[in-house]
C-alpha atoms as a PDB file:
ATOM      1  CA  UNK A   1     155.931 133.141  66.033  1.00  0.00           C
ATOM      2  CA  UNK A   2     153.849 130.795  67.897  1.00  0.00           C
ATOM      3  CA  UNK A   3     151.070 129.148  65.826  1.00  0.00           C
ATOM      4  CA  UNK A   4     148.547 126.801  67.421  1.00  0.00           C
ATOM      5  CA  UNK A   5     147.515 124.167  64.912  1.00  0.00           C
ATOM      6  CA  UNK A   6     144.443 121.155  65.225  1.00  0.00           C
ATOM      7  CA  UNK A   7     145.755 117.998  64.083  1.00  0.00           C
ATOM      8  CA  UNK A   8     144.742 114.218  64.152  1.00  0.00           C
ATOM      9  CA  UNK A   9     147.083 111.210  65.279  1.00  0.00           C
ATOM     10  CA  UNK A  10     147.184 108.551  63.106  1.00  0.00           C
ATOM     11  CA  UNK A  11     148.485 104.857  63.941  1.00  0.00           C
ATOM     12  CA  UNK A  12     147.585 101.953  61.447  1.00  0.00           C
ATOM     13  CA  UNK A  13     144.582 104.250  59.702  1.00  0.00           C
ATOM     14  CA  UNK A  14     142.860 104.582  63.062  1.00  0.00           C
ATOM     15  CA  UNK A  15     142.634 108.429  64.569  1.00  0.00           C
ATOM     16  CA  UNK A  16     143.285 108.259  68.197  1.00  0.00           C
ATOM     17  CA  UNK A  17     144.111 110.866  71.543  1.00  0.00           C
ATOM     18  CA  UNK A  18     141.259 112.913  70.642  1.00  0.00           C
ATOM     19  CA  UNK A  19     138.064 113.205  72.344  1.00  0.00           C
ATOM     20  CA  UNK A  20     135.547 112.028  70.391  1.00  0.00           C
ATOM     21  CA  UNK A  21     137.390 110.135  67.722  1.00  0.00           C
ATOM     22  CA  UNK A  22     135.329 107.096  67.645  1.00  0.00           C
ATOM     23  CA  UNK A  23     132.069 108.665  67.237  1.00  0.00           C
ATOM     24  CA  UNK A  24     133.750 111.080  64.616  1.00  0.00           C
ATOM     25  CA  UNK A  25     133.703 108.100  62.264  1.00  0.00           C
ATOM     26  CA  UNK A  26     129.915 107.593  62.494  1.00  0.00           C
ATOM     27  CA  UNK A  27     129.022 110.990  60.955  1.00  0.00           C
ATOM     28  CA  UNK A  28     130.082 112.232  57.228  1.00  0.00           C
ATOM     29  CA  UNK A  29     129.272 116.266  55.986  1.00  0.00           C
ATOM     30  CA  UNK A  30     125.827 115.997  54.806  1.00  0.00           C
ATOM     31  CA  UNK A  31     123.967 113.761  57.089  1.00  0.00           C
ATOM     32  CA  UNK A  32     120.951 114.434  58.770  1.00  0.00           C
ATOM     33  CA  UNK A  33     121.090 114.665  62.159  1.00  0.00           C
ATOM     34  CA  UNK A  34     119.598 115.214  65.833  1.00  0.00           C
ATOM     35  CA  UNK A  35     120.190 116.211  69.276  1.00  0.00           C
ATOM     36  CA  UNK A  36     118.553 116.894  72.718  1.00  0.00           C
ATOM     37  CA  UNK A  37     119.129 120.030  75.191  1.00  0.00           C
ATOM     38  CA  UNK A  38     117.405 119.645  78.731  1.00  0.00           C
ATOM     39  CA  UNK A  39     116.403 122.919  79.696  1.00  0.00           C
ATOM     40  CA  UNK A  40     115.246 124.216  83.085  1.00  0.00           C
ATOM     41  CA  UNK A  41     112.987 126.754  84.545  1.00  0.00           C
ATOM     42  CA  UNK A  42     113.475 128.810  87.148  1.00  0.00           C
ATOM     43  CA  UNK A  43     111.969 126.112  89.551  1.00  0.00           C
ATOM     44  CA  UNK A  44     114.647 123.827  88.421  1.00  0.00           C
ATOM     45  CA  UNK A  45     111.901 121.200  86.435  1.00  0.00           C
ATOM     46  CA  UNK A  46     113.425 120.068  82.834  1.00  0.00           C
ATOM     47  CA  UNK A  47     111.728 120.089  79.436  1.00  0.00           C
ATOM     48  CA  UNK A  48     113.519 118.174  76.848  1.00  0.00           C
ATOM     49  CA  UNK A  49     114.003 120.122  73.839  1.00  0.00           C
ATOM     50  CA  UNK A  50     115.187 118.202  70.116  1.00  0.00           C
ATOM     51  CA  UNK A  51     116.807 120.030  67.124  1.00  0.00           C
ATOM     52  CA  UNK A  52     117.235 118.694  64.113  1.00  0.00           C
ATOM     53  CA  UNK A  53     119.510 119.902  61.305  1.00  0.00           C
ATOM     54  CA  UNK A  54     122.395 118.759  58.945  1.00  0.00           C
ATOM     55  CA  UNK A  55     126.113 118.347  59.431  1.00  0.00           C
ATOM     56  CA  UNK A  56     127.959 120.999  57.274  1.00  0.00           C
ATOM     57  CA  UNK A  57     131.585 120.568  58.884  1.00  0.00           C
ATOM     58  CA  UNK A  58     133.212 117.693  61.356  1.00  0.00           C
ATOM     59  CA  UNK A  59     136.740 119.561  63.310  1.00  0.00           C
ATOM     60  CA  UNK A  60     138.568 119.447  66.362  1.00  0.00           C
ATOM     61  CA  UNK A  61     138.468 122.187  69.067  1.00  0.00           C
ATOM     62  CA  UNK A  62     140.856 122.592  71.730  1.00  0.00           C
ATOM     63  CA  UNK A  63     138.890 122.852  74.735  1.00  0.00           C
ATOM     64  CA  UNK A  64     141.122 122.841  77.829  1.00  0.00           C
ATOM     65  CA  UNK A  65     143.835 121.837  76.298  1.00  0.00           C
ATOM     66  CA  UNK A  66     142.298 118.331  74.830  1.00  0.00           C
ATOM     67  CA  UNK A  67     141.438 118.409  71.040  1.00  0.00           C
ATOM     68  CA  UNK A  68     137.536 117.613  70.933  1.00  0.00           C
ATOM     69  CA  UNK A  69     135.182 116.614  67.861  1.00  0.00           C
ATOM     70  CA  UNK A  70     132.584 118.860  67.153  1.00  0.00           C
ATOM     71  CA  UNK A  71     130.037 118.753  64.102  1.00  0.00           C
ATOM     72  CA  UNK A  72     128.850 122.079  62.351  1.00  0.00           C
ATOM     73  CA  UNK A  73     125.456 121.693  62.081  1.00  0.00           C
ATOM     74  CA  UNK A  74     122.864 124.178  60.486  1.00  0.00           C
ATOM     75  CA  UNK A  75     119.793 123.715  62.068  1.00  0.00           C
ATOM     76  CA  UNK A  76     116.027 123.428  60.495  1.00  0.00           C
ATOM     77  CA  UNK A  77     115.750 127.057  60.564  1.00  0.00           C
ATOM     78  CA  UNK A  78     118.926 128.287  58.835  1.00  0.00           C
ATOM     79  CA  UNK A  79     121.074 129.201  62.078  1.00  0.00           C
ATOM     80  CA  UNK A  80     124.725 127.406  62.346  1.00  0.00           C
ATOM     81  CA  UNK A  81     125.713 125.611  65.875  1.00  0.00           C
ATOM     82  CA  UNK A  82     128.609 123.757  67.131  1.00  0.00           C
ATOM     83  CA  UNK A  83     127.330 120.508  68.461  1.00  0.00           C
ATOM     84  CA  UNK A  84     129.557 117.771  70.610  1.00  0.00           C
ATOM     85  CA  UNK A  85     130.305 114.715  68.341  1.00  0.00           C
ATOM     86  CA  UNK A  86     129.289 112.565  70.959  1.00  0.00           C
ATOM     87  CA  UNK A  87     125.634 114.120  71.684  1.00  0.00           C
ATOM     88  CA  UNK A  88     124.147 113.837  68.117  1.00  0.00           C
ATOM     89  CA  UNK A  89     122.912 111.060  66.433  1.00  0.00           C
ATOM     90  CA  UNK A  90     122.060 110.131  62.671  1.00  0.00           C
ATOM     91  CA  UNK A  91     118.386 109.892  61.670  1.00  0.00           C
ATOM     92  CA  UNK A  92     117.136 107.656  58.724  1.00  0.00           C
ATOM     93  CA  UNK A  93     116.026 109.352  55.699  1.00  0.00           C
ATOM     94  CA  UNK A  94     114.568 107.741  52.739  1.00  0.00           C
END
Protein backbone atom coordinates (compact mmCIF):
# COMPACT_ATOMS: atom_id res chain seq x y z
CA UNK A 1 0.00 0.00 0.00
CA UNK A 2 1.21 3.28 -1.05
CA UNK A 3 1.05 5.97 1.68
CA UNK A 4 2.01 9.57 0.96
CA UNK A 5 3.51 11.12 4.06
CA UNK A 6 4.65 15.22 4.80
CA UNK A 7 7.90 15.30 6.35
CA UNK A 8 10.68 17.92 7.18
CA UNK A 9 14.55 17.54 6.36
CA UNK A 10 16.66 18.20 8.99
CA UNK A 11 20.59 18.97 8.73
CA UNK A 12 22.39 20.53 11.86
CA UNK A 13 18.74 21.67 13.51
CA UNK A 14 17.97 23.74 10.43
CA UNK A 15 14.69 22.49 8.23
CA UNK A 16 15.55 22.81 4.66
CA UNK A 17 14.06 21.63 0.77
CA UNK A 18 10.79 22.95 1.64
CA UNK A 19 9.16 25.93 0.38
CA UNK A 20 8.73 28.21 2.86
CA UNK A 21 10.99 26.91 5.57
CA UNK A 22 12.60 30.07 6.54
CA UNK A 23 9.60 32.06 7.08
CA UNK A 24 8.05 28.92 8.90
CA UNK A 25 10.35 29.82 11.79
CA UNK A 26 8.96 33.36 12.20
CA UNK A 27 5.42 32.23 13.14
CA UNK A 28 4.46 29.93 16.35
CA UNK A 29 0.44 28.49 16.86
CA UNK A 30 -1.14 31.32 18.55
CA UNK A 31 0.13 34.45 17.04
CA UNK A 32 -1.75 37.10 15.70
CA UNK A 33 -1.52 37.62 12.35
CA UNK A 34 -2.33 39.46 8.89
CA UNK A 35 -2.54 39.25 5.27
CA UNK A 36 -3.56 41.10 2.02
CA UNK A 37 -5.73 39.70 -1.09
CA UNK A 38 -5.86 42.14 -4.20
CA UNK A 39 -9.08 41.70 -5.65
CA UNK A 40 -10.40 42.85 -9.03
CA UNK A 41 -13.55 43.94 -10.64
CA UNK A 42 -14.81 43.15 -13.64
CA UNK A 43 -12.95 46.21 -15.22
CA UNK A 44 -9.79 44.71 -14.04
CA UNK A 45 -9.07 47.85 -11.21
CA UNK A 46 -7.74 46.27 -7.70
CA UNK A 47 -8.95 46.97 -4.17
CA UNK A 48 -6.69 45.75 -1.53
CA UNK A 49 -8.46 43.77 0.93
CA UNK A 50 -6.62 42.82 4.76
CA UNK A 51 -7.73 39.93 7.06
CA UNK A 52 -6.69 39.51 10.19
CA UNK A 53 -6.92 36.38 12.35
CA UNK A 54 -4.77 33.91 14.46
CA UNK A 55 -2.54 31.01 13.55
CA UNK A 56 -4.16 27.73 14.85
CA UNK A 57 -1.83 25.16 12.87
CA UNK A 58 1.72 25.63 10.82
CA UNK A 59 2.04 22.16 8.05
CA UNK A 60 3.36 21.31 4.86
CA UNK A 61 1.24 20.73 1.70
CA UNK A 62 2.34 19.07 -1.30
CA UNK A 63 1.48 21.31 -3.98
CA UNK A 64 2.91 20.07 -7.30
CA UNK A 65 4.95 17.86 -5.99
CA UNK A 66 7.07 20.48 -3.65
CA UNK A 67 6.17 20.35 0.13
CA UNK A 68 4.94 24.05 0.94
CA UNK A 69 4.32 25.86 4.45
CA UNK A 70 1.02 26.90 5.05
CA UNK A 71 -0.46 28.47 8.39
CA UNK A 72 -4.11 27.58 9.59
CA UNK A 73 -5.47 30.61 10.40
CA UNK A 74 -9.06 31.35 11.82
CA UNK A 75 -9.99 34.55 10.81
CA UNK A 76 -11.76 37.58 12.92
CA UNK A 77 -15.03 36.16 12.17
CA UNK A 78 -14.72 32.48 13.15
CA UNK A 79 -14.11 30.93 9.52
CA UNK A 80 -10.74 28.67 9.11
CA UNK A 81 -8.32 29.42 5.91
CA UNK A 82 -5.16 28.06 4.65
CA UNK A 83 -2.84 30.95 4.19
CA UNK A 84 0.85 30.77 2.34
CA UNK A 85 3.62 31.03 5.05
CA UNK A 86 5.26 33.47 3.08
CA UNK A 87 2.20 36.06 2.58
CA UNK A 88 1.33 36.68 6.31
CA UNK A 89 2.95 38.65 8.67
CA UNK A 90 2.93 38.99 12.62
CA UNK A 91 1.23 42.04 14.16
CA UNK A 92 2.23 43.50 17.64
CA UNK A 93 -0.10 43.01 20.39
CA UNK A 94 0.26 44.35 23.78
Amino acid sequence: MLVKANFTMMFNQKEFKLLGGKYRNEFEVGQYIEWRVICRDKNYEERIKTHQGIITGLRTVDVGGRNVWYADVMKNGGETDLILVSKIRKIETN
